[in-house]
C-alpha atoms as a PDB file:
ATOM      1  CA  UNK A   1    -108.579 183.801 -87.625  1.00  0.00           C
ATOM      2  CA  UNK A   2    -111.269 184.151 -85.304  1.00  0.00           C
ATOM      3  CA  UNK A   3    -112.373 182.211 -82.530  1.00  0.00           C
ATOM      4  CA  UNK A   4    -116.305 182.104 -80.947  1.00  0.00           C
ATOM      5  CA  UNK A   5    -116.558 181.121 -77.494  1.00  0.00           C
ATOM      6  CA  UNK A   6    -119.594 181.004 -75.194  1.00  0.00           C
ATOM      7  CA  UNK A   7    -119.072 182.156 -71.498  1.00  0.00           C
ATOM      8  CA  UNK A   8    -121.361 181.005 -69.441  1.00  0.00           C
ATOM      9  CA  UNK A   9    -122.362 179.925 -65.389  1.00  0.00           C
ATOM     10  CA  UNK A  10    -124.748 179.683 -63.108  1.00  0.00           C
ATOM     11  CA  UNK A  11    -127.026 177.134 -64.173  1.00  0.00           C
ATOM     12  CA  UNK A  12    -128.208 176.263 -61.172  1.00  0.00           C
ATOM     13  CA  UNK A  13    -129.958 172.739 -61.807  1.00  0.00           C
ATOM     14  CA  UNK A  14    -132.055 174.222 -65.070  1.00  0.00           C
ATOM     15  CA  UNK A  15    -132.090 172.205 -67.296  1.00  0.00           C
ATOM     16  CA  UNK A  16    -134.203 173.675 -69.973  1.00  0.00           C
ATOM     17  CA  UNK A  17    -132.022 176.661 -69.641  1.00  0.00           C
ATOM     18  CA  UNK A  18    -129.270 175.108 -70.223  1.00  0.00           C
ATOM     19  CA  UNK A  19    -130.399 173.104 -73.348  1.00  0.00           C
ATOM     20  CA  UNK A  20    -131.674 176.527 -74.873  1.00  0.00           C
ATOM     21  CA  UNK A  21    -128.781 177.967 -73.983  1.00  0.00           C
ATOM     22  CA  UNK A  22    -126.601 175.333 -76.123  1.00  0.00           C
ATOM     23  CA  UNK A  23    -129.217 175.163 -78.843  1.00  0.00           C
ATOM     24  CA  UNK A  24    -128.751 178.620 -79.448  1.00  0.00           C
ATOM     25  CA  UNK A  25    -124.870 178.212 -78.990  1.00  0.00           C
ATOM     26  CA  UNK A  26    -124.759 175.635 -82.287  1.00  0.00           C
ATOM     27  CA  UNK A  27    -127.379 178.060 -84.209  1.00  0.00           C
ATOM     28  CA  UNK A  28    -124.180 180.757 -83.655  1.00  0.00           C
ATOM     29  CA  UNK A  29    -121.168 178.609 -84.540  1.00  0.00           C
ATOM     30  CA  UNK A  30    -119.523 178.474 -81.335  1.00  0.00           C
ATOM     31  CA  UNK A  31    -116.499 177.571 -81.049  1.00  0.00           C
ATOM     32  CA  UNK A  32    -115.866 176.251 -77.882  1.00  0.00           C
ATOM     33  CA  UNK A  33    -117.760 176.676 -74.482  1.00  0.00           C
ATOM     34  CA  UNK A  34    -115.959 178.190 -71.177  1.00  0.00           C
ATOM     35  CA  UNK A  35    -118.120 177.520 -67.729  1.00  0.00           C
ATOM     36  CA  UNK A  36    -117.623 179.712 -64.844  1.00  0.00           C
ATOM     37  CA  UNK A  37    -119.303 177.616 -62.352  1.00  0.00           C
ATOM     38  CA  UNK A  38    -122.435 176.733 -60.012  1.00  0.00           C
ATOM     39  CA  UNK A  39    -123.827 173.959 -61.998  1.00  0.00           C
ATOM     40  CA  UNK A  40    -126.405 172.038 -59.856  1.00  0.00           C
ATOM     41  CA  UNK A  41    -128.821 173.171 -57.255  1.00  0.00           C
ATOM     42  CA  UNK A  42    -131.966 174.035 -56.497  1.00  0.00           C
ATOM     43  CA  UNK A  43    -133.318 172.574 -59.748  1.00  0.00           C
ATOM     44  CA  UNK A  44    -133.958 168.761 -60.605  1.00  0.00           C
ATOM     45  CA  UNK A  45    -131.651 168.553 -63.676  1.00  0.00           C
ATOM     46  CA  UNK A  46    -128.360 166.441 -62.628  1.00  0.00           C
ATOM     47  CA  UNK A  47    -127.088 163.712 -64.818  1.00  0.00           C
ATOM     48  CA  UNK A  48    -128.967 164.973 -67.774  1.00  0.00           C
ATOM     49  CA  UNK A  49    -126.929 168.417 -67.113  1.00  0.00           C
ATOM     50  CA  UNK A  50    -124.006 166.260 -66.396  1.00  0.00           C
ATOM     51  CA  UNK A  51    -124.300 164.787 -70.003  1.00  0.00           C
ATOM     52  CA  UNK A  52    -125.213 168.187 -71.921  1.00  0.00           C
ATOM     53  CA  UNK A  53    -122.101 169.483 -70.272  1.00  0.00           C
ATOM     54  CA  UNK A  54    -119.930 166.720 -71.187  1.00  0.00           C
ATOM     55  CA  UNK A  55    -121.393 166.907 -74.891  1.00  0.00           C
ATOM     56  CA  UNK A  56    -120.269 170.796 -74.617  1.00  0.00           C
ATOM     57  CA  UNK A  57    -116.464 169.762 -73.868  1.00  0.00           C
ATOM     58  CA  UNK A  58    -115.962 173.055 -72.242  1.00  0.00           C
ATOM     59  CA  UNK A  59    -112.012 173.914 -72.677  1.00  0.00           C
ATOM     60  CA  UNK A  60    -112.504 175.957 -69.176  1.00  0.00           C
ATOM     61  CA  UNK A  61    -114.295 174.874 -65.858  1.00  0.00           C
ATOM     62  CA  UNK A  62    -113.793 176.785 -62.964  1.00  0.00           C
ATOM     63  CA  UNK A  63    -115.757 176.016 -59.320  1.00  0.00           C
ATOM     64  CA  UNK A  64    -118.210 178.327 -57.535  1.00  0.00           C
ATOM     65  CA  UNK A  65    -119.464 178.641 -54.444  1.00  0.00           C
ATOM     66  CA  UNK A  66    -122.561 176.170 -54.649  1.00  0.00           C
ATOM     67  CA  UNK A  67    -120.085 173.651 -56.652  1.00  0.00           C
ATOM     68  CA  UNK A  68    -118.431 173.678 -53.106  1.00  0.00           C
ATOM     69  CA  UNK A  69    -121.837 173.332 -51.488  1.00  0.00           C
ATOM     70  CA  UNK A  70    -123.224 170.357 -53.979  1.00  0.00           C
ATOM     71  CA  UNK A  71    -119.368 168.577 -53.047  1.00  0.00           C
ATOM     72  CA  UNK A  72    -120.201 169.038 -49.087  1.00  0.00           C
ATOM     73  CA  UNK A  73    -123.495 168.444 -48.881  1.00  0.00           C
ATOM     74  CA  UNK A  74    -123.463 164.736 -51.077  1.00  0.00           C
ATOM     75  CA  UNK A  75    -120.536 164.130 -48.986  1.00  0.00           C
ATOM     76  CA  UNK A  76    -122.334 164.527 -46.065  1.00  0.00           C
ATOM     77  CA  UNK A  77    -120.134 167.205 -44.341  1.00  0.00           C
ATOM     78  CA  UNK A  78    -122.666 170.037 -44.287  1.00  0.00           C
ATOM     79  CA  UNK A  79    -122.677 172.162 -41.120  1.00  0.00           C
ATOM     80  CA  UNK A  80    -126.304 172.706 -40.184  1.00  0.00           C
ATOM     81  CA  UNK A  81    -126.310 175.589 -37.524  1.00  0.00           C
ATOM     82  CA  UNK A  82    -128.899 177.825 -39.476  1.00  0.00           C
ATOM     83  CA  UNK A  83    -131.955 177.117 -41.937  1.00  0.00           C
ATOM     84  CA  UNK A  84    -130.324 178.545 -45.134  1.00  0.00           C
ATOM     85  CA  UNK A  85    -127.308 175.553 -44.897  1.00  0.00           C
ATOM     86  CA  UNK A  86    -129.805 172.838 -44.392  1.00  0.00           C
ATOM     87  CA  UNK A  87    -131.564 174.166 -47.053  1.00  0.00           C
ATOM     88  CA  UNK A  88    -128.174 173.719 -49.353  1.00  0.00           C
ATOM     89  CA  UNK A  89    -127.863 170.439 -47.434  1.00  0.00           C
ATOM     90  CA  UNK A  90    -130.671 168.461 -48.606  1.00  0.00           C
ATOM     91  CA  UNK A  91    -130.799 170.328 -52.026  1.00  0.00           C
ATOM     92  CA  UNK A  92    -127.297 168.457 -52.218  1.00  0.00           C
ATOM     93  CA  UNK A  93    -129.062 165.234 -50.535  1.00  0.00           C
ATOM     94  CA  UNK A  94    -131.287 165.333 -53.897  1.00  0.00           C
ATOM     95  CA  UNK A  95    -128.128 165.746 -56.121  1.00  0.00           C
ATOM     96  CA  UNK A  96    -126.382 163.072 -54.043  1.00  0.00           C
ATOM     97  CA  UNK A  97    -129.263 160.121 -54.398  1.00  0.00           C
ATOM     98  CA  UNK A  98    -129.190 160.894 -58.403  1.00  0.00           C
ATOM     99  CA  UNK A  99    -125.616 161.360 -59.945  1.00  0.00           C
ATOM    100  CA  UNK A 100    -123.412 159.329 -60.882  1.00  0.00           C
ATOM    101  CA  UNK A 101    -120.167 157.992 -59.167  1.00  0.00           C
ATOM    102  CA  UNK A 102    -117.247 159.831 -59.814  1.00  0.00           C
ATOM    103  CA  UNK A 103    -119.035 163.385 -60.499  1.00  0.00           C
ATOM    104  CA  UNK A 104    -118.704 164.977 -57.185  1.00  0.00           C
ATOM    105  CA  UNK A 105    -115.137 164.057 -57.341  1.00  0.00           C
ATOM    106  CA  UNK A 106    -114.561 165.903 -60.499  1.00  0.00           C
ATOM    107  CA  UNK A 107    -116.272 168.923 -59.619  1.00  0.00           C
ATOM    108  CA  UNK A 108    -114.199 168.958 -56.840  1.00  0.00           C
ATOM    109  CA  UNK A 109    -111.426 169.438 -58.886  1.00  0.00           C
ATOM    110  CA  UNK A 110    -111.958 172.331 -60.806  1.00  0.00           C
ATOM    111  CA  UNK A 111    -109.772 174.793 -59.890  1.00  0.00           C
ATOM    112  CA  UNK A 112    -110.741 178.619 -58.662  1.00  0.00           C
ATOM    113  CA  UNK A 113    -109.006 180.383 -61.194  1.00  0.00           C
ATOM    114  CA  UNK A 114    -107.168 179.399 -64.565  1.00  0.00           C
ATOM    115  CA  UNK A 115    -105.688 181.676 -67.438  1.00  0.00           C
ATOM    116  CA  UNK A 116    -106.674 181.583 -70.962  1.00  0.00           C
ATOM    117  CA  UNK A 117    -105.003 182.840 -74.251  1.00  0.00           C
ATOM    118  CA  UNK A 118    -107.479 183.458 -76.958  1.00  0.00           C
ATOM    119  CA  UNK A 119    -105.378 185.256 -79.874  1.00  0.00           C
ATOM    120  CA  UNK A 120    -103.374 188.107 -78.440  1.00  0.00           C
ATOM    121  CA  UNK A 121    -105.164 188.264 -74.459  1.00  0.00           C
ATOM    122  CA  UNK A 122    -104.664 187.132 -71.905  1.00  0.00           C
ATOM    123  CA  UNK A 123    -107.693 185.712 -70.080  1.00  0.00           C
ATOM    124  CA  UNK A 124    -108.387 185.510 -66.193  1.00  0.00           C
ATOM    125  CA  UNK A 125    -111.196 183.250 -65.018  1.00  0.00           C
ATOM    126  CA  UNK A 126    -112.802 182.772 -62.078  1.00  0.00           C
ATOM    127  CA  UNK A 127    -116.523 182.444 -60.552  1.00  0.00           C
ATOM    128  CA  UNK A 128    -116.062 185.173 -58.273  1.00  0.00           C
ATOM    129  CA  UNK A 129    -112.363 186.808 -56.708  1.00  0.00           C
ATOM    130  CA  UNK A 130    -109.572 184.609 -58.264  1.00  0.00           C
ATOM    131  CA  UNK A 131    -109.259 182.755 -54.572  1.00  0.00           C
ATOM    132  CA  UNK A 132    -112.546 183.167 -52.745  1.00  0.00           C
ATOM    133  CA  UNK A 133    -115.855 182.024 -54.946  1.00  0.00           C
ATOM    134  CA  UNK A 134    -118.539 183.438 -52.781  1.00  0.00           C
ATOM    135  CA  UNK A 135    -119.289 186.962 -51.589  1.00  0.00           C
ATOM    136  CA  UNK A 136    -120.743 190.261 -53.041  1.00  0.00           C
ATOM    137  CA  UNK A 137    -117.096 191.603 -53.052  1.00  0.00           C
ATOM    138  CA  UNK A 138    -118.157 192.302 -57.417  1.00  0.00           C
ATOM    139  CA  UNK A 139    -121.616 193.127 -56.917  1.00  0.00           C
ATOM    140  CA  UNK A 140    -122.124 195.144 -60.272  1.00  0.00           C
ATOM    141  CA  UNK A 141    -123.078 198.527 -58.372  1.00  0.00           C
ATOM    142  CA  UNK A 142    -119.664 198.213 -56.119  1.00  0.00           C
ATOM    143  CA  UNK A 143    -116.907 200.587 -56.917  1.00  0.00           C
ATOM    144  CA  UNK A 144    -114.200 200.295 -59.303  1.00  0.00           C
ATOM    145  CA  UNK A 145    -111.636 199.169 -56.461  1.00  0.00           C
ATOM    146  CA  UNK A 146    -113.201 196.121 -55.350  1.00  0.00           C
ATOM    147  CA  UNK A 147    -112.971 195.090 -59.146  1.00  0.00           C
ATOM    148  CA  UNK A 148    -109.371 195.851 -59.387  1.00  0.00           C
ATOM    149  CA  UNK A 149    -108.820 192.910 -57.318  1.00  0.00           C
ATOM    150  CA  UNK A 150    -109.568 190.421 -60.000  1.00  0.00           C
ATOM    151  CA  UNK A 151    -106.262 191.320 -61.475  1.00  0.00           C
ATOM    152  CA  UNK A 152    -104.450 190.781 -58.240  1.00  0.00           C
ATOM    153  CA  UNK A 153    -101.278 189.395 -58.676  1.00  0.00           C
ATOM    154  CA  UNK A 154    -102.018 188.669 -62.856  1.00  0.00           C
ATOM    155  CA  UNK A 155     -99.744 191.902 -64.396  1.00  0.00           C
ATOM    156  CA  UNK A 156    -100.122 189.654 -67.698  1.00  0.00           C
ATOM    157  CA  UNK A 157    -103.843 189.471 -68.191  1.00  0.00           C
ATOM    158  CA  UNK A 158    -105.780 191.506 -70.015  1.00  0.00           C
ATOM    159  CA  UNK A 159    -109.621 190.381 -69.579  1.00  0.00           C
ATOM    160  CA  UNK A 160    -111.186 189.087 -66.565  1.00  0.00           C
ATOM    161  CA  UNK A 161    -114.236 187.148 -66.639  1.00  0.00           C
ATOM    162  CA  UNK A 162    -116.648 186.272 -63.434  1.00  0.00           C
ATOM    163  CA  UNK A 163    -119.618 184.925 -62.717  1.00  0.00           C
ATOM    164  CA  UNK A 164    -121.410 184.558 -59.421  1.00  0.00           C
ATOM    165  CA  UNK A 165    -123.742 187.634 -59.190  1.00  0.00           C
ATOM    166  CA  UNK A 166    -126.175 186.604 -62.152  1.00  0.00           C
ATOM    167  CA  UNK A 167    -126.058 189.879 -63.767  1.00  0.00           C
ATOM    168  CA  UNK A 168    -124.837 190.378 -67.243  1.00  0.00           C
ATOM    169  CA  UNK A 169    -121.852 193.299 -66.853  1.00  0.00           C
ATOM    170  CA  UNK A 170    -119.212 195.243 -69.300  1.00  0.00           C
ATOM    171  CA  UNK A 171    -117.142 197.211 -67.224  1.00  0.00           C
ATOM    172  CA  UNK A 172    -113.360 198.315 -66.440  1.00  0.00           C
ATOM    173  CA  UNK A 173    -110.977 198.649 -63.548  1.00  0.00           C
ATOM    174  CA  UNK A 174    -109.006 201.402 -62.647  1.00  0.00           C
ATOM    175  CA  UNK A 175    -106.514 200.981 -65.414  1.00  0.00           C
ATOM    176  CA  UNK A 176    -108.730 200.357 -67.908  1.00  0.00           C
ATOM    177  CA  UNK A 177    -108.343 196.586 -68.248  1.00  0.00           C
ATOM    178  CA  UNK A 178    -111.697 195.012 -69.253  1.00  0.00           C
ATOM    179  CA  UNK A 179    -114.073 193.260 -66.987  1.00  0.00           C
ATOM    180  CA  UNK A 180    -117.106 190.627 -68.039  1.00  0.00           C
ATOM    181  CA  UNK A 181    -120.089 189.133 -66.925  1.00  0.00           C
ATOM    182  CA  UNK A 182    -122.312 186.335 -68.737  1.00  0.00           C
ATOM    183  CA  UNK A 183    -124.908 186.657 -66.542  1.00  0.00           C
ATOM    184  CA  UNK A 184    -127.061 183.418 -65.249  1.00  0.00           C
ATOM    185  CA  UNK A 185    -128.010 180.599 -67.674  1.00  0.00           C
ATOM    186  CA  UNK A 186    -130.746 179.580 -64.533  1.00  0.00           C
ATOM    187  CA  UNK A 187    -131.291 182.468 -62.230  1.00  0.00           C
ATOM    188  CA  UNK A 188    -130.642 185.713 -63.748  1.00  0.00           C
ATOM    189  CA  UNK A 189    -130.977 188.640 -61.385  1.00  0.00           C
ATOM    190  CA  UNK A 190    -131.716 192.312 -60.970  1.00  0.00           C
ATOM    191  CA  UNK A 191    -133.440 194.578 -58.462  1.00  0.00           C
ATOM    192  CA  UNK A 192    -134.738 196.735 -61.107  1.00  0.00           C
ATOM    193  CA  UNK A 193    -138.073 194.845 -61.979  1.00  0.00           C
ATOM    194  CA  UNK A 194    -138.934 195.416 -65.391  1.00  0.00           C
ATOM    195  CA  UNK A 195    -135.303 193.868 -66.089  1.00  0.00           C
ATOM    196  CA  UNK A 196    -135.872 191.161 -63.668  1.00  0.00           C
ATOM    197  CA  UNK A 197    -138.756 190.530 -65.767  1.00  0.00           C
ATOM    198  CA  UNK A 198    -136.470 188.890 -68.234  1.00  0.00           C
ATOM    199  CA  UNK A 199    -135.759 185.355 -67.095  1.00  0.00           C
ATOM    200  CA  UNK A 200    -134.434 184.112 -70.068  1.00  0.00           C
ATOM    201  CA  UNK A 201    -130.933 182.408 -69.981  1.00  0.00           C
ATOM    202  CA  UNK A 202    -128.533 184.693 -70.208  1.00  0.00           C
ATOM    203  CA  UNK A 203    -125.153 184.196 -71.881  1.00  0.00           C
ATOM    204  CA  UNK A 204    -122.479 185.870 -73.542  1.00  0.00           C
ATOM    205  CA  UNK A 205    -120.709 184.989 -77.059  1.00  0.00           C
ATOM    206  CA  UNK A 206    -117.122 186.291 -76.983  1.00  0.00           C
ATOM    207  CA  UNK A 207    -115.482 186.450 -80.588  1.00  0.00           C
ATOM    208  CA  UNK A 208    -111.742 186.919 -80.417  1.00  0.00           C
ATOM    209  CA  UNK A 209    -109.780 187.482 -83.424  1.00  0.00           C
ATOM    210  CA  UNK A 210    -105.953 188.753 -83.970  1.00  0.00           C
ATOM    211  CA  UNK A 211    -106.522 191.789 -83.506  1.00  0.00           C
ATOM    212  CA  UNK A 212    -108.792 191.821 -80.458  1.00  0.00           C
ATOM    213  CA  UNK A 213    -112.219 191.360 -79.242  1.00  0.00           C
ATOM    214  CA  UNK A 214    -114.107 191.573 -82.363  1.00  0.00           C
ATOM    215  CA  UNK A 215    -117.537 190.888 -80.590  1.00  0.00           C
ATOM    216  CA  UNK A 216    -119.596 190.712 -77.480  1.00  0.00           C
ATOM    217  CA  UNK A 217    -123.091 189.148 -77.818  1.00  0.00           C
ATOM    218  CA  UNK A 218    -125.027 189.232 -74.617  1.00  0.00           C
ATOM    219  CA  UNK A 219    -127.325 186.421 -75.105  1.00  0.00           C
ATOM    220  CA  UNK A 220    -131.093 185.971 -73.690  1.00  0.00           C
ATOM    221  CA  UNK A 221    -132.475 182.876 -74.523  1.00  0.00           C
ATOM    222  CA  UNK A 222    -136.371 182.070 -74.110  1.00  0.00           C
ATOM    223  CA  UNK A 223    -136.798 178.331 -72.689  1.00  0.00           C
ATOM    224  CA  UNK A 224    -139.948 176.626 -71.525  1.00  0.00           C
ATOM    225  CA  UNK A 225    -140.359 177.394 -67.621  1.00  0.00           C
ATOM    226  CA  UNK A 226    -143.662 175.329 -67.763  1.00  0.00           C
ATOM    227  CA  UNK A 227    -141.742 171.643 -68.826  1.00  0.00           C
ATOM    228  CA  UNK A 228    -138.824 172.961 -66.113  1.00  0.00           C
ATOM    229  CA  UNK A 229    -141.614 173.357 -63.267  1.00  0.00           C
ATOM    230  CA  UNK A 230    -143.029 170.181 -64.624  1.00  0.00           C
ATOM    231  CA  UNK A 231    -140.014 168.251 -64.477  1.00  0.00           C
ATOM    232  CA  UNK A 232    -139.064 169.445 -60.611  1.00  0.00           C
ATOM    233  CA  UNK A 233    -142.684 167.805 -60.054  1.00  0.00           C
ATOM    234  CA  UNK A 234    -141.532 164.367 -61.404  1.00  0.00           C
ATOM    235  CA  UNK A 235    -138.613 164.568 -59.760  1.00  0.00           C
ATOM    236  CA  UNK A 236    -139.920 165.249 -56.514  1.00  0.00           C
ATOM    237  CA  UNK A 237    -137.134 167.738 -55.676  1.00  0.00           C
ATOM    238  CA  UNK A 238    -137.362 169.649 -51.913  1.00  0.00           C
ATOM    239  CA  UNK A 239    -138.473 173.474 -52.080  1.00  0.00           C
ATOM    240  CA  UNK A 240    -140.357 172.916 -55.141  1.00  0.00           C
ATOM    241  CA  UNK A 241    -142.418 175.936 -54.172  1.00  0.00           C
ATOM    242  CA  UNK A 242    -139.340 178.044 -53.792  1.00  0.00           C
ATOM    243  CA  UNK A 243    -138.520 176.688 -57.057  1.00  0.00           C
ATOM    244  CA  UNK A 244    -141.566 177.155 -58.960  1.00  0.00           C
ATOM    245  CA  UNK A 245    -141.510 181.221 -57.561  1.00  0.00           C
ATOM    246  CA  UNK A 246    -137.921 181.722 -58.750  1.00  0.00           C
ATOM    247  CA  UNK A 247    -139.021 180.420 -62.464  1.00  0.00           C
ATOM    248  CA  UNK A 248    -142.292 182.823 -62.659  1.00  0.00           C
ATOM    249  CA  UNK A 249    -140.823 186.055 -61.477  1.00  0.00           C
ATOM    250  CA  UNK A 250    -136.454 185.389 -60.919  1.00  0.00           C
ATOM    251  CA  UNK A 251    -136.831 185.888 -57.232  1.00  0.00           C
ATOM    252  CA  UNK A 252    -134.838 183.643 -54.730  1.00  0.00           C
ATOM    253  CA  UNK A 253    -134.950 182.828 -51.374  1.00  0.00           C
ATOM    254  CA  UNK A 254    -131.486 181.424 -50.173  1.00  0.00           C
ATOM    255  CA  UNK A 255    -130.967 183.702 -47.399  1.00  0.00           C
ATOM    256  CA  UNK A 256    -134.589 184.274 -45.894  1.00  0.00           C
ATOM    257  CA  UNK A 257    -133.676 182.182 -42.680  1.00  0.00           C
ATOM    258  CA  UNK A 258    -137.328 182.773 -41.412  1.00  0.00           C
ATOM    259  CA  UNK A 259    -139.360 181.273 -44.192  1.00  0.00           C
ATOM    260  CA  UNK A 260    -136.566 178.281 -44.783  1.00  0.00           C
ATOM    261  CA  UNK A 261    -136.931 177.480 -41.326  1.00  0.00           C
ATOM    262  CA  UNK A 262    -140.791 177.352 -41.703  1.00  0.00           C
ATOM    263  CA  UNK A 263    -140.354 174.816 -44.730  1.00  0.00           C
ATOM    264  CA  UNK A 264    -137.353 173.074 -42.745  1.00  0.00           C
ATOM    265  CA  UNK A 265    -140.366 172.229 -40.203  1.00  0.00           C
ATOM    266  CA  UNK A 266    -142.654 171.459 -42.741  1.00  0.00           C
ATOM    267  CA  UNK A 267    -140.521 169.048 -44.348  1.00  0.00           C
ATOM    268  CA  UNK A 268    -138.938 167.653 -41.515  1.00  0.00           C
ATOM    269  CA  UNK A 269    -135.555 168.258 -43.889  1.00  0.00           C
ATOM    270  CA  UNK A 270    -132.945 168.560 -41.305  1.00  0.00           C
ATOM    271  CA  UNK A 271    -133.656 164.947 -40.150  1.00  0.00           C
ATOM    272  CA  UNK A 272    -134.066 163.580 -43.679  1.00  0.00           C
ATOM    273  CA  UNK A 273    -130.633 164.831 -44.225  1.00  0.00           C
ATOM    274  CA  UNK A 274    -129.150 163.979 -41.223  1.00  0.00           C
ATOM    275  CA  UNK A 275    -129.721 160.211 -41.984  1.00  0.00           C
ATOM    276  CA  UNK A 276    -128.510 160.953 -45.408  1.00  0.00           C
ATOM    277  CA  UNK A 277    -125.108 161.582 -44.043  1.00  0.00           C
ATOM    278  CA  UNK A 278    -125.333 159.189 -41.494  1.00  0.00           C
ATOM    279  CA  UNK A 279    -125.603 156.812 -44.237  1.00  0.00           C
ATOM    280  CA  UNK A 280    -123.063 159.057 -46.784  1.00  0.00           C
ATOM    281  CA  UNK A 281    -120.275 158.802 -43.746  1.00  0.00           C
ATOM    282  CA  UNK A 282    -120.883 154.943 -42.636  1.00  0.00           C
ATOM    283  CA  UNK A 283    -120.338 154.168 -46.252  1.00  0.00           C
ATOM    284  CA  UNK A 284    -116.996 155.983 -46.123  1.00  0.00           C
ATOM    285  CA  UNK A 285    -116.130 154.573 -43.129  1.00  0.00           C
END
């Protein structure tokens, strides 16, 4: 008996990823779906993605590090003391004036970390370290101790499974227990060019059977970037020309604090969100 599960996270807001993604999920008899988090953010899909996911049923659904930011920012708790977090801010301001009550709540819930038995193994899932979701801690080019960690405290499991740096990855830790990667349904990454070239979602097809892992398909799924930029447009979503970049060539700009702070300016973003969460914490209140 055999079981066919796709693994897969960061969608980041992309919503024609993420339909490609399942469309080629059903043309491959999946099983059942397992998401690793970062959902939302910086792209305009959020109820639609909301509804896709909830069609999925995923049997696993784990938080990352911008699921904490999308829960902050629509709460209106975001710090603000540098151009990168108001940039997460009012990305979460867009998510917050278009989902749907009760949503932020349940992504709230989802836990770090959570065990999985498929036949015989023992899974461990998490976005990123099994208590902290952010970090380059599992950077793929790290060394073999910093993985190690993932099995912390977890004698019984077998596999580990992350998320978080957008890079498909196979790999071990010191003892030999294996170590997976599905890569980035949205934003795939790599500082290699040629392979940053390919933009497709990424995803990974894990086939478990009784006597093992009887397959590992690392998926790359083409999608239509032009109807994704086009929909951003409609929506009217903020850093649509960071946006736009990321889709033609896979390059990001969370962390440049000089150029967000130029289009923080331009924008005027920090006081748009500010009387988003003066409004967000009055209601509360």
């Amino acid at each position: 008996m055999s079981n066919r599960i796709a693994v897969f996270s960061d969608v980041h807001g992309n919503l024609h990823a993420l339909q490609a993604m399942y469309a080629d999920s059903l043309r491959h008899n999946v099983d059942e779906y397992w998401f690793i988090g970062d959902l939302l953010m910086p792209g305009p899909g959020v109820m639609e993605i909301w509804r896709l996911i909830k069609q999925m049923q995923p049997t696993v659904m784990v938080r990352g590090n911008w699921d904490d930011l999308t829960v902050k920012g629509v709460r209106g708790q975001m710090d603000l003391e540098k151009p990168s977090r108001i940039y997460f801010a009012r990305l979460a301001q867009y998510v917050g004036e278009h989902v749907s009550a009760g949503v932020i709540d349940e992504i709230a819930g989802w836990p770090l970390h959570v065990q999985k038995q498929a036949g015989k193994l023992t899974f461990g899932i998490s976005h990123n370290l099994p208590t902290l979701n952010m970090g380059q801690a599992l950077f793929p080019t790290n060394p073999v101790e910093h993985f190690d960690k993932l099995f912390d405290g977890f004698n019984n499991q077998d596999v580990a499974i992350y998320a978080h740096v957008h890079h498909s990855l196979m790999r071990y830790a010191s003892d030999e227990r294996l170590i997976l990667n599905p890569g980035s349904v949205g934003e795939p990454f790599n500082g290699w060019w040629p392979l940053q070239h390919d933009t497709r979602a990424h995803y990974l097809i894990l086939e478990v059977d009784d006597d093992g892992i009887a397959e590992l398909d690392y998926r790359h799924v083409a999608y239509d970037r032009e109807s994704e930029y086009e929909l951003a447009v409609e929506a009217d979503i903020p850093y649509l020309e960071l946006y736009k970049r990321t889709l033609e060539t896979g390059r990001v700009n969370t962390h440049d604090q000089e150029l967000l702070d130029q289009i923080n300016h331009k924008w005027d973003y920090l006081a748009e969100y500010q009387a988003y969460a003066d409004r967000v914490n009055k209601q509360r209140f």
